[in-house]
N, C-alpha and C. Protein backbone atom coordinates (compact mmCIF):
# COMPACT_ATOMS: atom_id res chain seq x y z
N UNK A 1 41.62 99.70 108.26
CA UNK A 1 42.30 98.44 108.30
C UNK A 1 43.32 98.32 107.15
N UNK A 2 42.94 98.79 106.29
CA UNK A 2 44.19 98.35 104.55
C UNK A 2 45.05 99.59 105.06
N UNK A 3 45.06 101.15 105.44
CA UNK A 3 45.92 101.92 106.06
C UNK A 3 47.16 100.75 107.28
N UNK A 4 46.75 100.38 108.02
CA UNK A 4 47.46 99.38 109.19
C UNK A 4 47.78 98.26 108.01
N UNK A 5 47.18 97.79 107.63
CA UNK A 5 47.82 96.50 106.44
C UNK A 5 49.21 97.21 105.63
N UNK A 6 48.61 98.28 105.06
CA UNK A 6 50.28 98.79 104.26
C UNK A 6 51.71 99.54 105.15
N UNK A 7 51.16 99.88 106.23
CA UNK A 7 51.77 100.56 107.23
C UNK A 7 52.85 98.87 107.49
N UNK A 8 52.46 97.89 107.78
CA UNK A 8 52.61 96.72 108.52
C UNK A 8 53.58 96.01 107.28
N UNK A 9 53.02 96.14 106.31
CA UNK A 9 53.69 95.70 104.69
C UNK A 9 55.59 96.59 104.17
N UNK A 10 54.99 97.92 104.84
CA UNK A 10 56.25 98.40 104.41
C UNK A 10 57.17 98.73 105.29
N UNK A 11 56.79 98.27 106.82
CA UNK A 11 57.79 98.05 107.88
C UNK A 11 58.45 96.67 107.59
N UNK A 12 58.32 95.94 107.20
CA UNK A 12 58.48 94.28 106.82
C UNK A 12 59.27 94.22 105.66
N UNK A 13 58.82 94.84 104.72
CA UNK A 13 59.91 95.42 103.34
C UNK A 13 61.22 96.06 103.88
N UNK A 14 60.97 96.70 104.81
CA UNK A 14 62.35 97.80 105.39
C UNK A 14 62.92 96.22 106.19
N UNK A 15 62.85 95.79 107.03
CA UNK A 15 63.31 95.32 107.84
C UNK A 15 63.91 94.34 106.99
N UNK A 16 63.13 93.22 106.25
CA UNK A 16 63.80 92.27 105.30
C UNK A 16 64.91 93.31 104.40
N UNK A 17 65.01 93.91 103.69
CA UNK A 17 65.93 94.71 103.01
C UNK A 17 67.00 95.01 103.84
N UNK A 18 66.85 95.68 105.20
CA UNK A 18 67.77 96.03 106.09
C UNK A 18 68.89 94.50 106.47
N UNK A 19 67.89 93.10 106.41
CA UNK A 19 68.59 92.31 106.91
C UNK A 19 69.18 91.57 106.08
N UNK A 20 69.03 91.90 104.55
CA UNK A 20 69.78 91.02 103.89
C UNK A 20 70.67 92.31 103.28
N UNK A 21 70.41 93.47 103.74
CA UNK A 21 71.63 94.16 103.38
C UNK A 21 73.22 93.50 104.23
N UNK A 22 72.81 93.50 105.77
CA UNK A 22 73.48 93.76 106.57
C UNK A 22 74.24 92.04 106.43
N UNK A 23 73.48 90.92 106.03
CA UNK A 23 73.87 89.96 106.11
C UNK A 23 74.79 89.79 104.43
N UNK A 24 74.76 90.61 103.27
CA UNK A 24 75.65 90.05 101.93
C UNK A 24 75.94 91.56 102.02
N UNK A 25 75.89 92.90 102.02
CA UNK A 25 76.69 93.75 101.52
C UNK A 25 77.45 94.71 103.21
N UNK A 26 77.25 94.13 104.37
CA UNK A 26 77.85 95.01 105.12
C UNK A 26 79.58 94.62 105.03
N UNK A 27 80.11 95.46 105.15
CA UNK A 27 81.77 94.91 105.44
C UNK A 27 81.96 94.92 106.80
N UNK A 28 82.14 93.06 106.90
CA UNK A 28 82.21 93.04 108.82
C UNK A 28 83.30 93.33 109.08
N UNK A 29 84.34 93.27 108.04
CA UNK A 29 85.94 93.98 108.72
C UNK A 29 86.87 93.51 107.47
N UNK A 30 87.80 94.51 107.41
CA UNK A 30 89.43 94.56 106.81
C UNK A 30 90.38 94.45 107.21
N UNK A 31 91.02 94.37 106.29
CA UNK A 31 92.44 93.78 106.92
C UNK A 31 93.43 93.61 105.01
N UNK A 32 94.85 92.78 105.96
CA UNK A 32 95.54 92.94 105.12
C UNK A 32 96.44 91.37 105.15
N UNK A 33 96.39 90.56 104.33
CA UNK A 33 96.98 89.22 104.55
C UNK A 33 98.08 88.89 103.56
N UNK A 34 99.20 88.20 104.11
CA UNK A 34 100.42 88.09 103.34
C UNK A 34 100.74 86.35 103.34
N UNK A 35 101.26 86.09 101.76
CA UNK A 35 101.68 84.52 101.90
C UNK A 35 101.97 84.52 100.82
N UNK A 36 102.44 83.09 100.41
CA UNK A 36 102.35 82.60 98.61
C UNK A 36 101.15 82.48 98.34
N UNK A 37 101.03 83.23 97.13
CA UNK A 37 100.33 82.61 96.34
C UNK A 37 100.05 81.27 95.47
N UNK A 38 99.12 80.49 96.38
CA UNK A 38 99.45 78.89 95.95
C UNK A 38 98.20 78.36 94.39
N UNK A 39 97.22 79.29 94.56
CA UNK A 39 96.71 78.82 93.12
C UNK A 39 95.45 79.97 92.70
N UNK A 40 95.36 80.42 91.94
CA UNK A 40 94.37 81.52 90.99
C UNK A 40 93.18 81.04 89.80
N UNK A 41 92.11 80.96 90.09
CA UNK A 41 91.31 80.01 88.89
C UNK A 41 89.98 81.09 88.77
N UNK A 42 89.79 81.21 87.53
CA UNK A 42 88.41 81.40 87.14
C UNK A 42 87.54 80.93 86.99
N UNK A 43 86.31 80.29 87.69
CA UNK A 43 85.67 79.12 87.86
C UNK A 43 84.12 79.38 87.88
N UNK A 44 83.20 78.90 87.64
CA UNK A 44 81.42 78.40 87.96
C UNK A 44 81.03 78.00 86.97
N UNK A 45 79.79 77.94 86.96
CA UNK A 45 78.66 77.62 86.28
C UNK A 45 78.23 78.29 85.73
N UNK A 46 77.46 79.19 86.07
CA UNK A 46 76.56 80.03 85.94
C UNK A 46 77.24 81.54 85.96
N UNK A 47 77.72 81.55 87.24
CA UNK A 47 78.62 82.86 87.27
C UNK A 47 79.86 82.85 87.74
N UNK A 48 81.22 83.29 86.69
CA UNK A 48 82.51 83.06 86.62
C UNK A 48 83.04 83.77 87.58
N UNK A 49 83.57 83.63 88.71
CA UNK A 49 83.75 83.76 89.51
C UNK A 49 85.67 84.17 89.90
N UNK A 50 86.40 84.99 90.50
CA UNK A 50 87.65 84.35 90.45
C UNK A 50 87.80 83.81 91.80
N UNK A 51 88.65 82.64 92.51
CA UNK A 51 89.16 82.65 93.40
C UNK A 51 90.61 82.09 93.74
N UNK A 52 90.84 81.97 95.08
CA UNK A 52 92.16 82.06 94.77
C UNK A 52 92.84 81.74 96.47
N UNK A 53 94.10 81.30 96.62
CA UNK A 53 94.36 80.56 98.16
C UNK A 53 95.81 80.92 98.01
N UNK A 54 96.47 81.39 99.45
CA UNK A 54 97.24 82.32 99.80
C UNK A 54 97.61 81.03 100.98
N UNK A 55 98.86 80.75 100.94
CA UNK A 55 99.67 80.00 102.29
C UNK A 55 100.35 80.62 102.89
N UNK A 56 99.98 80.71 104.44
CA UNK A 56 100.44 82.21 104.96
C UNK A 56 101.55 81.23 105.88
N UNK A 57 102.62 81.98 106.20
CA UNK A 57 103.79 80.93 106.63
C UNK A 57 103.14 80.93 108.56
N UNK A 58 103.96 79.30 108.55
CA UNK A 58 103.48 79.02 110.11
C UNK A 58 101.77 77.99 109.61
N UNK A 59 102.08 77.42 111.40
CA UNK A 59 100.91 76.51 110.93
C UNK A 59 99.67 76.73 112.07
N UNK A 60 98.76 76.17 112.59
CA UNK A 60 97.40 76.65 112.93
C UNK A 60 97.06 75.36 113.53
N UNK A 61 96.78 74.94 114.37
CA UNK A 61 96.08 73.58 114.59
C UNK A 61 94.49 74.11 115.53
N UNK A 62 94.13 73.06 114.48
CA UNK A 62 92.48 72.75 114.77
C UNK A 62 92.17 72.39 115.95
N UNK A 63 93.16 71.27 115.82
CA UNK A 63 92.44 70.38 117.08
C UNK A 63 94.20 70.03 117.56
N UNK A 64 93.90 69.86 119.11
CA UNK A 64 95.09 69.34 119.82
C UNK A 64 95.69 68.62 119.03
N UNK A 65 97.24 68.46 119.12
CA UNK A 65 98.05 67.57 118.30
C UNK A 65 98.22 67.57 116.62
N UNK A 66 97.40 68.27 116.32
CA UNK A 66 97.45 68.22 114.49
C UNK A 66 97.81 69.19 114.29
N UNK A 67 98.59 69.37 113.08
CA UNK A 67 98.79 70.47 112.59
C UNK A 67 98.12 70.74 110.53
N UNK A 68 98.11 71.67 111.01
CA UNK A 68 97.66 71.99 109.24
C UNK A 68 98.13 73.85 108.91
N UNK A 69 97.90 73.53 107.66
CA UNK A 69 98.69 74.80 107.07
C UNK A 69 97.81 75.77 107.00
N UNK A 70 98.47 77.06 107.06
CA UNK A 70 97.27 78.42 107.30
C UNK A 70 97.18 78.72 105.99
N UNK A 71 95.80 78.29 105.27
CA UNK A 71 95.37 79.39 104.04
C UNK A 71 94.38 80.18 104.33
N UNK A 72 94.50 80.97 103.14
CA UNK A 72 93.51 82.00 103.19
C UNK A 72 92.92 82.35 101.96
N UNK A 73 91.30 81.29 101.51
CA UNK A 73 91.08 81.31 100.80
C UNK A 73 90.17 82.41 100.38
N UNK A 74 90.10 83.07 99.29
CA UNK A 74 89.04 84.05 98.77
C UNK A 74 88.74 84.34 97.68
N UNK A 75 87.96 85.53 97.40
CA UNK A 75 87.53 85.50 96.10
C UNK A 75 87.46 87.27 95.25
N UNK A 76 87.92 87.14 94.15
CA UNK A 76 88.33 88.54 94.01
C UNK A 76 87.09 88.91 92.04
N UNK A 77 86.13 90.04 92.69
CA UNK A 77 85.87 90.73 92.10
C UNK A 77 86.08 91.67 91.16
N UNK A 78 87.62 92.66 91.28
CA UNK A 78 87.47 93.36 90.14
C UNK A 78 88.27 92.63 89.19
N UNK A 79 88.18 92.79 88.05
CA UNK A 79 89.43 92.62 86.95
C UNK A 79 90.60 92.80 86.60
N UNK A 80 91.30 93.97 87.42
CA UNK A 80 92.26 94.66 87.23
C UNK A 80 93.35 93.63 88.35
N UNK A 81 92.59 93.65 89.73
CA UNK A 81 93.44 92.86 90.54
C UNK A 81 93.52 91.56 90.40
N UNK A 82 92.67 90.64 89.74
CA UNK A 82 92.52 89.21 89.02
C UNK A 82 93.58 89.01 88.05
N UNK A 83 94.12 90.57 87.33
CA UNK A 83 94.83 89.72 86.71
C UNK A 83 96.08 90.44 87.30
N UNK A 84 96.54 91.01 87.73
CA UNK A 84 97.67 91.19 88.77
C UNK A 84 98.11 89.91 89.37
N UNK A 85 96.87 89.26 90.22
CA UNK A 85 97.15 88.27 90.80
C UNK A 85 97.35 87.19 90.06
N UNK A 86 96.52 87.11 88.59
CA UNK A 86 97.19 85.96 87.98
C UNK A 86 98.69 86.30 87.02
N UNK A 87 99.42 87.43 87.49
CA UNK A 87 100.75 86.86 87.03
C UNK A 87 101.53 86.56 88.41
N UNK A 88 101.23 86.19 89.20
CA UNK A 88 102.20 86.50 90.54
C UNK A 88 101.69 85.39 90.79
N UNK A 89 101.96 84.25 90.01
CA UNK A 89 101.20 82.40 90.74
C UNK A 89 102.43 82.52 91.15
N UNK A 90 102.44 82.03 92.50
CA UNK A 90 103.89 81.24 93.37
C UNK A 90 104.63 82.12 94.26
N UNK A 91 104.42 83.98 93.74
CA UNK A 91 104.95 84.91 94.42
C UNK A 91 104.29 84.85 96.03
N UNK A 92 105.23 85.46 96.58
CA UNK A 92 104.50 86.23 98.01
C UNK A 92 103.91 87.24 97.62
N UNK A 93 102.73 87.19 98.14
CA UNK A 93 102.01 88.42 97.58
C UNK A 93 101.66 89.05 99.06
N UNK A 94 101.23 90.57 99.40
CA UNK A 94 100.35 90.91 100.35
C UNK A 94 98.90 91.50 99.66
N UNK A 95 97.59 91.06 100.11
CA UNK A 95 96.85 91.33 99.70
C UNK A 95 95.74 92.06 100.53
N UNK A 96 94.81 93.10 100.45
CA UNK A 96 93.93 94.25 100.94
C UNK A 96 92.49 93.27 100.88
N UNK A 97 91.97 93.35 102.04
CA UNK A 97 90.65 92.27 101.51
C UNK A 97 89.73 92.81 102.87
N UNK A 98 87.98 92.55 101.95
CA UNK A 98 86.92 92.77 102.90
C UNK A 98 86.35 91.74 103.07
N UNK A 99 86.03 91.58 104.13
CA UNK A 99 85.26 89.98 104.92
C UNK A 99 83.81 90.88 105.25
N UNK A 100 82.45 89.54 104.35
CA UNK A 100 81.41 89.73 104.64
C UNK A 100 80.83 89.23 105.26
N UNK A 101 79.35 89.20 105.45
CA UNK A 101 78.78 88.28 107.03
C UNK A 101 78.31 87.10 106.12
N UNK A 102 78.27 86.86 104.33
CA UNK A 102 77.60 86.40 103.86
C UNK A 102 78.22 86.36 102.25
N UNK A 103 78.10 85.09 101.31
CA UNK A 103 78.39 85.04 100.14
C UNK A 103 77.37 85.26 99.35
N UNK A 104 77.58 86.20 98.16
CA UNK A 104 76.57 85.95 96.98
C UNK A 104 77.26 85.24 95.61
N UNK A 105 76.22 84.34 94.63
CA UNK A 105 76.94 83.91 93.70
C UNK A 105 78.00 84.62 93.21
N UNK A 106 77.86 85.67 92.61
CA UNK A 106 78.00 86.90 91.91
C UNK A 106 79.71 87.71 92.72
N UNK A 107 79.97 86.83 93.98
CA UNK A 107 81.22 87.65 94.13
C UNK A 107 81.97 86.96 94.73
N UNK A 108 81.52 85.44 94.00
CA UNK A 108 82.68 84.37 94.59
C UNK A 108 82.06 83.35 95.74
N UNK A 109 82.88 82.34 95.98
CA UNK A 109 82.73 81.48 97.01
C UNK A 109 83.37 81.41 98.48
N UNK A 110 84.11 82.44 98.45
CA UNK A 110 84.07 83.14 100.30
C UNK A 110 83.80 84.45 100.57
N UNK A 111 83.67 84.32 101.76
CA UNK A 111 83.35 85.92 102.65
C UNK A 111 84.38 86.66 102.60
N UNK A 112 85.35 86.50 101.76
CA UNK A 112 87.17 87.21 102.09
C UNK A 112 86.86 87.86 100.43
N UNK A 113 86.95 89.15 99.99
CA UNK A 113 86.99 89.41 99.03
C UNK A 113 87.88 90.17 99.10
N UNK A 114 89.07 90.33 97.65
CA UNK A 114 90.41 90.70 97.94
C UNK A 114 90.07 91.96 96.63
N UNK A 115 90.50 93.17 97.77
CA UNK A 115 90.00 94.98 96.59
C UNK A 115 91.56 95.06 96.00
N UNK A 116 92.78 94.17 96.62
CA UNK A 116 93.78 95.13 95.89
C UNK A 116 95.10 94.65 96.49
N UNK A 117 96.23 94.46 95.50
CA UNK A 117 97.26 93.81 95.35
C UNK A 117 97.70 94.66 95.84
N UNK A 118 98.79 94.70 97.12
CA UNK A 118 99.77 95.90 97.69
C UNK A 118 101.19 95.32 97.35
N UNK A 119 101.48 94.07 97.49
CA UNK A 119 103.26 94.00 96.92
C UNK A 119 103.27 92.63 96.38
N UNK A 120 104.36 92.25 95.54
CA UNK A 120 104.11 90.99 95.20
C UNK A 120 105.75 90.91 95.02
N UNK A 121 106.01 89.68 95.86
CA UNK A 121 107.77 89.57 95.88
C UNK A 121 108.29 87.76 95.25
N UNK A 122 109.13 88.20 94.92
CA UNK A 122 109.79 86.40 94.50
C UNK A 122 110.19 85.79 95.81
N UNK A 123 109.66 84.61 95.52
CA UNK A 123 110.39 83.69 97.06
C UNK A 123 109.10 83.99 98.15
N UNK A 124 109.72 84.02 99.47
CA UNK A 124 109.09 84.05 100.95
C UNK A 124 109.13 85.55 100.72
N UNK A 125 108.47 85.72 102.19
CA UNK A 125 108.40 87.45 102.87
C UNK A 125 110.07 88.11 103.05
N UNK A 126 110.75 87.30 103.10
CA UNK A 126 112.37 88.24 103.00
C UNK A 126 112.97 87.80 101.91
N UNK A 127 112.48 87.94 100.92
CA UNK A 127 112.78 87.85 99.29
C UNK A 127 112.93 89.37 99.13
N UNK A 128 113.22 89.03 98.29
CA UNK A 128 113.39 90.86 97.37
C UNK A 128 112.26 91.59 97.00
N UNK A 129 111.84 92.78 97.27
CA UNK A 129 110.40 93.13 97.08
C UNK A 129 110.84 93.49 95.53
N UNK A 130 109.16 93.53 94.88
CA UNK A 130 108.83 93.58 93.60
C UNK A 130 107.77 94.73 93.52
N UNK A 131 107.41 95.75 93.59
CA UNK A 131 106.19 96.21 93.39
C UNK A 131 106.09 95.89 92.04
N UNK A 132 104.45 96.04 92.93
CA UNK A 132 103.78 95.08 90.79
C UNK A 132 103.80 95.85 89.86
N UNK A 133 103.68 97.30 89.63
CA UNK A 133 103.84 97.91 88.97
C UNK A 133 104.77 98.19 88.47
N UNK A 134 106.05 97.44 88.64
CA UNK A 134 107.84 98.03 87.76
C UNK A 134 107.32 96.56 86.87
């Protein structure tokens, strides 16, 4: 019986582990999103977090008849691209980002986590490109 008890214990360990892998560290998909950069903050409580909201041109409606503006809010983990992104407040930026099934404190307050600055231009999308690196 305690053989079937631990057998039963560490199928249950696998499965919970498997499901909170799949629900905070799987990457449900990538992609690549372009807009102004409308604001960059380092923010929490407990754990400092960066995030940050992208106005992607064109608008989106919710519901019949309304309109509202397309952002794309997220939250960026490494350091290197945090502060890339915080000199480029107001630029068009295009940005590299992984969407999870799930948030943890620890990597921000959305499922959109942004790995990496690809261009950052003055003005709109037919502005003059800038790579960030000159």
């Amino acid at each position: 019986m305690k053989k079937f008890a631990w057998i039963i214990g560490i199928v249950l360990s696998v499965l919970l582990i498997g499901i909170f892998w799949y629900k905070f560290y799987f990457v449900f998909g990538e992609g690549v999103k372009a807009g102004s950069l409308n604001y960059f903050v380092k923010k929490g409580v407990v754990f400092k977090t960066y995030e940050g909201r992208v106005v992607q041109e064109g608008f989106q409606s919710p519901t019949a008849g309304g309109l509202q503006s397309n952002e794309f809010r997220f939250s960026v983990v490494d350091d290197d691209v945090a502060t890339q992104l915080e000199r480029a407040s107001g630029k068009f930026v295009e940005l590299r980002y992984k969407e999870y099934n799930g948030m943890l404190p620890w990597r921000g307050t959305s499922n959109f986590v942004v790995t990496e600055v690809l261009t950052v231009k003055d003005g709109t999308a037919s502005g003059s490109a800038l790579p960030y690196d000159q």
